[in-house]
C-alpha atoms as a PDB file:
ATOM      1  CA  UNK A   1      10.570   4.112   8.636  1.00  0.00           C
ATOM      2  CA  UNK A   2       8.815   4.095   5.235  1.00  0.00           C
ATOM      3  CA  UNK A   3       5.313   3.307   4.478  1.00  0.00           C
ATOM      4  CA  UNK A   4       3.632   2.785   1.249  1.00  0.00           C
ATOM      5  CA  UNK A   5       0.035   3.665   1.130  1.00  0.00           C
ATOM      6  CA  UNK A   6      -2.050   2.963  -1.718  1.00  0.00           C
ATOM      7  CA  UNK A   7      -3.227   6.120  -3.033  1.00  0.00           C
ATOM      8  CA  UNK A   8      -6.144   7.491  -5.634  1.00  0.00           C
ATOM      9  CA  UNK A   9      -4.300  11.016  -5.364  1.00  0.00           C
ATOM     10  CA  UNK A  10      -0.445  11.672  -5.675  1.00  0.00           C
ATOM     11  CA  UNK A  11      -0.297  13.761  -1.502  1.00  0.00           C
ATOM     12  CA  UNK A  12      -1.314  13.403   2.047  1.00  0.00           C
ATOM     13  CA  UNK A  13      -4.924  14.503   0.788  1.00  0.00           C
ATOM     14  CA  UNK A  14      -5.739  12.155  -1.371  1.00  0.00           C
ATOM     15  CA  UNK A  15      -7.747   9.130  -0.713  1.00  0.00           C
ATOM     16  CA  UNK A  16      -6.839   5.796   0.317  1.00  0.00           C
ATOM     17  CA  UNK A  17      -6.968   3.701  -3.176  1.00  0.00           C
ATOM     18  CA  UNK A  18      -8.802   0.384  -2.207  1.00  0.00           C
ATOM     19  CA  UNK A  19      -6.878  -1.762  -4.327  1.00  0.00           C
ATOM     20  CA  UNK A  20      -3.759  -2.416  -3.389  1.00  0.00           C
ATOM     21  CA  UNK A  21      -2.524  -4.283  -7.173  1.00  0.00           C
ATOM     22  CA  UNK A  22      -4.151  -1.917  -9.172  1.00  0.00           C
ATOM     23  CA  UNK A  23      -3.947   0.872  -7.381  1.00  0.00           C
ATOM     24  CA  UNK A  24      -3.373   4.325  -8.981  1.00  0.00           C
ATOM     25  CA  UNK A  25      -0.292   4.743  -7.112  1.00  0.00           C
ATOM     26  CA  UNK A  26       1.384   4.849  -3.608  1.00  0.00           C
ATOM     27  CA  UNK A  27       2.766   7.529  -1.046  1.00  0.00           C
ATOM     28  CA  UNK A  28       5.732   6.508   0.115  1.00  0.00           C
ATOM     29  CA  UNK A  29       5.962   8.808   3.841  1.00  0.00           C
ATOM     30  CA  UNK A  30       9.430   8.406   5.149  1.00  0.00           C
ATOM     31  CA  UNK A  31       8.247   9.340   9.033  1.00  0.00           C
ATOM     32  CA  UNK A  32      11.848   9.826  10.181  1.00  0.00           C
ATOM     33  CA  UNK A  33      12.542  12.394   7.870  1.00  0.00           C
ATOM     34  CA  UNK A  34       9.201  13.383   7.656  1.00  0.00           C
ATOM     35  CA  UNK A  35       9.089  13.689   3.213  1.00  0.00           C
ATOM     36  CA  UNK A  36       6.729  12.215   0.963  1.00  0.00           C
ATOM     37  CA  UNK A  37       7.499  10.847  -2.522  1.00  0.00           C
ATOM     38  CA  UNK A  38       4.487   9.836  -5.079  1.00  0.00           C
ATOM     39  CA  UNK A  39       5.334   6.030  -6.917  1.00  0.00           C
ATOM     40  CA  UNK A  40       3.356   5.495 -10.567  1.00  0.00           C
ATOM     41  CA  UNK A  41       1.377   2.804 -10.189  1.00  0.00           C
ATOM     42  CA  UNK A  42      -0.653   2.837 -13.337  1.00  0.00           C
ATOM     43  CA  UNK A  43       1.942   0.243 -15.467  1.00  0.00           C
ATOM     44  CA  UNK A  44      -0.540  -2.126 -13.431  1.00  0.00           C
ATOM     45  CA  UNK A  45      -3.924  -0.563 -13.789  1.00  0.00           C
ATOM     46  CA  UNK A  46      -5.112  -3.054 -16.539  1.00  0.00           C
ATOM     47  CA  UNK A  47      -2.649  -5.778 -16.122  1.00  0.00           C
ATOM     48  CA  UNK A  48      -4.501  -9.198 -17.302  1.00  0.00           C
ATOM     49  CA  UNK A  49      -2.452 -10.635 -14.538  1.00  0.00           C
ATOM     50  CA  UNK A  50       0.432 -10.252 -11.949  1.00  0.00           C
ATOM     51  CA  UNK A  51      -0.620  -6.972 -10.772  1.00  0.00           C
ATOM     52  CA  UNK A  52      -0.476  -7.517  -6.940  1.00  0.00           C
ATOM     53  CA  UNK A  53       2.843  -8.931  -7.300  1.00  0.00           C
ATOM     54  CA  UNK A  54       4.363  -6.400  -9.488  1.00  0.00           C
ATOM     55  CA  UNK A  55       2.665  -3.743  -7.307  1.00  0.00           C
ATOM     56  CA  UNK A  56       4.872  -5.560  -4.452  1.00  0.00           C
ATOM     57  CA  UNK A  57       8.068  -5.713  -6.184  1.00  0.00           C
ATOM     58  CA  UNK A  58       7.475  -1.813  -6.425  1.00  0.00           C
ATOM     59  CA  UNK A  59       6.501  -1.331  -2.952  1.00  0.00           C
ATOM     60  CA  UNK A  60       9.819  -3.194  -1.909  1.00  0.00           C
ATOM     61  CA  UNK A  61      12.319  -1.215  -4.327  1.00  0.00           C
ATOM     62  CA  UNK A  62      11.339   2.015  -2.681  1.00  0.00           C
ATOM     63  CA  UNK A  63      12.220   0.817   0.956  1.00  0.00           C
ATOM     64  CA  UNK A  64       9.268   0.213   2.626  1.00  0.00           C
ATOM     65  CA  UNK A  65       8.802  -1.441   5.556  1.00  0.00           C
ATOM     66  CA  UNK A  66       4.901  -1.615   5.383  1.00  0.00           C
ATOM     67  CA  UNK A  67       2.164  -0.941   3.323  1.00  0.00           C
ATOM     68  CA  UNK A  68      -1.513   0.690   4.065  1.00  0.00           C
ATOM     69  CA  UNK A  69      -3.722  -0.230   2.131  1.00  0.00           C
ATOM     70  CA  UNK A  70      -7.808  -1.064   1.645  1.00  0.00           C
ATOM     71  CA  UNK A  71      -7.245  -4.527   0.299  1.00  0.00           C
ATOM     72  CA  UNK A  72      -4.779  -6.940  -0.604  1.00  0.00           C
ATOM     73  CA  UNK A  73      -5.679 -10.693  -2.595  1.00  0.00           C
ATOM     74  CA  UNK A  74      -3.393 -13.762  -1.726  1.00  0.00           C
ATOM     75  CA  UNK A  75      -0.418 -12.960  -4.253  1.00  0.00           C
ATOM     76  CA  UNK A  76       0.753  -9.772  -3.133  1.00  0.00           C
ATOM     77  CA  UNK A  77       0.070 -10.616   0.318  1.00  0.00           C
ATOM     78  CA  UNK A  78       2.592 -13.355  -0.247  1.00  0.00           C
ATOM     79  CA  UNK A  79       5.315 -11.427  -2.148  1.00  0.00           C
ATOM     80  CA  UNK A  80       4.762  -7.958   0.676  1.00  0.00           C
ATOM     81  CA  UNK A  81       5.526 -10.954   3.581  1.00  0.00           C
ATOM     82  CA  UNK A  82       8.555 -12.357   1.894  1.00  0.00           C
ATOM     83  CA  UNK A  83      10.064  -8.742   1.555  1.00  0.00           C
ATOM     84  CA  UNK A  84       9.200  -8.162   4.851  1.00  0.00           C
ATOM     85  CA  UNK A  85       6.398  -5.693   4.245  1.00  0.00           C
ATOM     86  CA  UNK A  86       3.675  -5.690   6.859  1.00  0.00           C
ATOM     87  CA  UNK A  87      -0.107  -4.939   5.261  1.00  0.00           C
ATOM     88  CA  UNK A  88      -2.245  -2.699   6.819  1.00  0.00           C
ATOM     89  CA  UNK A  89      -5.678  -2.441   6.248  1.00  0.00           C
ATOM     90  CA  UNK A  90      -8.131   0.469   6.064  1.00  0.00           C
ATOM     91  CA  UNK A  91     -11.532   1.051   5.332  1.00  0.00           C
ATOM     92  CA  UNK A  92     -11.469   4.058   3.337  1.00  0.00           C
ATOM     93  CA  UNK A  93     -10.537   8.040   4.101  1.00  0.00           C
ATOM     94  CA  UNK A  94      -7.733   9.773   3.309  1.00  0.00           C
ATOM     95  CA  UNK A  95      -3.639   8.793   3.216  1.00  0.00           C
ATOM     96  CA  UNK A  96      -2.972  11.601   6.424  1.00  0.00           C
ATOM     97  CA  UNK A  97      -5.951   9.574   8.028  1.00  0.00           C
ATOM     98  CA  UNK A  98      -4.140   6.645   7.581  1.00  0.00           C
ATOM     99  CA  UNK A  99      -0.832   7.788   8.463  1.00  0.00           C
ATOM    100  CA  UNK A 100      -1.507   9.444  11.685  1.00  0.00           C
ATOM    101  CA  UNK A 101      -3.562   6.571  13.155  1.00  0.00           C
ATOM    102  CA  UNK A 102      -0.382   4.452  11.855  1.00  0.00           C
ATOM    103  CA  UNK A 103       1.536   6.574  13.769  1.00  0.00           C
ATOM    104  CA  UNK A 104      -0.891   6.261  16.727  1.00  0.00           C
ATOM    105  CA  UNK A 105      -0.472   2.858  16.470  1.00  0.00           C
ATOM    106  CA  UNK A 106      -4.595   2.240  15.862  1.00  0.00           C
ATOM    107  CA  UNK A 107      -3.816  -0.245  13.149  1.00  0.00           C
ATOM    108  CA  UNK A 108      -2.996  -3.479  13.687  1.00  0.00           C
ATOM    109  CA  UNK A 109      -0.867  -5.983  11.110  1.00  0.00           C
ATOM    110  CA  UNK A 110      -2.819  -7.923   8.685  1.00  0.00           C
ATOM    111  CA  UNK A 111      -2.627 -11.752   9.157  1.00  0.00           C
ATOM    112  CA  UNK A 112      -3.683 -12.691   5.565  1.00  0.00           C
ATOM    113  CA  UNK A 113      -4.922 -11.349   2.655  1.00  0.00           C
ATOM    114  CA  UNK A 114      -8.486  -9.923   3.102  1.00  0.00           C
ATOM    115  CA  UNK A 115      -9.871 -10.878  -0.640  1.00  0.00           C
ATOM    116  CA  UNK A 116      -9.533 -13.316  -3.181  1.00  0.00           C
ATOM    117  CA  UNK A 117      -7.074 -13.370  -6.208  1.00  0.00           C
ATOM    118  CA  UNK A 118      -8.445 -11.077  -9.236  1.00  0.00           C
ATOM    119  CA  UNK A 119     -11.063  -9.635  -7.644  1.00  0.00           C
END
């Protein structure tokens, strides 16, 4: 399975980036064969618009199945769902945090987007 986790660093260290649109980038942790690869988020950094969706679109190209994450607005909620992406959200700490209580199966699917568009 691959997950995408929105990330402020480019390794398991790193923080969790808040954002999911405008995030710096995204770990993409393949848990079956146990590899990492870093994604380039910054094309979306200062988009005027479209950022959560083309943040999506980038998400779903690499494989993904789901997505951690500290937020995620309406749009790209939207666009993970119809790709099949499940959101997970996370307060904070860093992307092995995340992972292993993914993999412990503390986090539970988001329902909806947590925050408004262009926030």
């Amino acid at each position: 399975m691959k997950i995408a986790i929105s990330c402020q660093g480019n390794d398991l260290n790193g923080d969790i980036d808040p954002r999911f649109g405008r995030a710096k980038g995204f770990l993409v942790c393949d848990t079956d064969a146990d590899t990492q690869e870093y994604i380039d988020n910054t094309q979306n950094l200062n988009a005027a618009q479209g950022a959560g969706i083309q943040s999506a679109q980038n998400v779903a190209a690499t494989g993904a199945t789901a997505v951690i994450t500290g937020h995620v607005g309406p749009k790209a909620f939207t666009a993970l769902d119809k790709g099949s992406i499940k959101v997970y959200l996370v307060g904070g700490g860093t992307v092995a945090e995340a992972l292993s209580s993914f993999k412990d199966g503390k986090l539970e699917a988001a329902a909806d987007a947590d925050k408004p568009g262009h926030w």
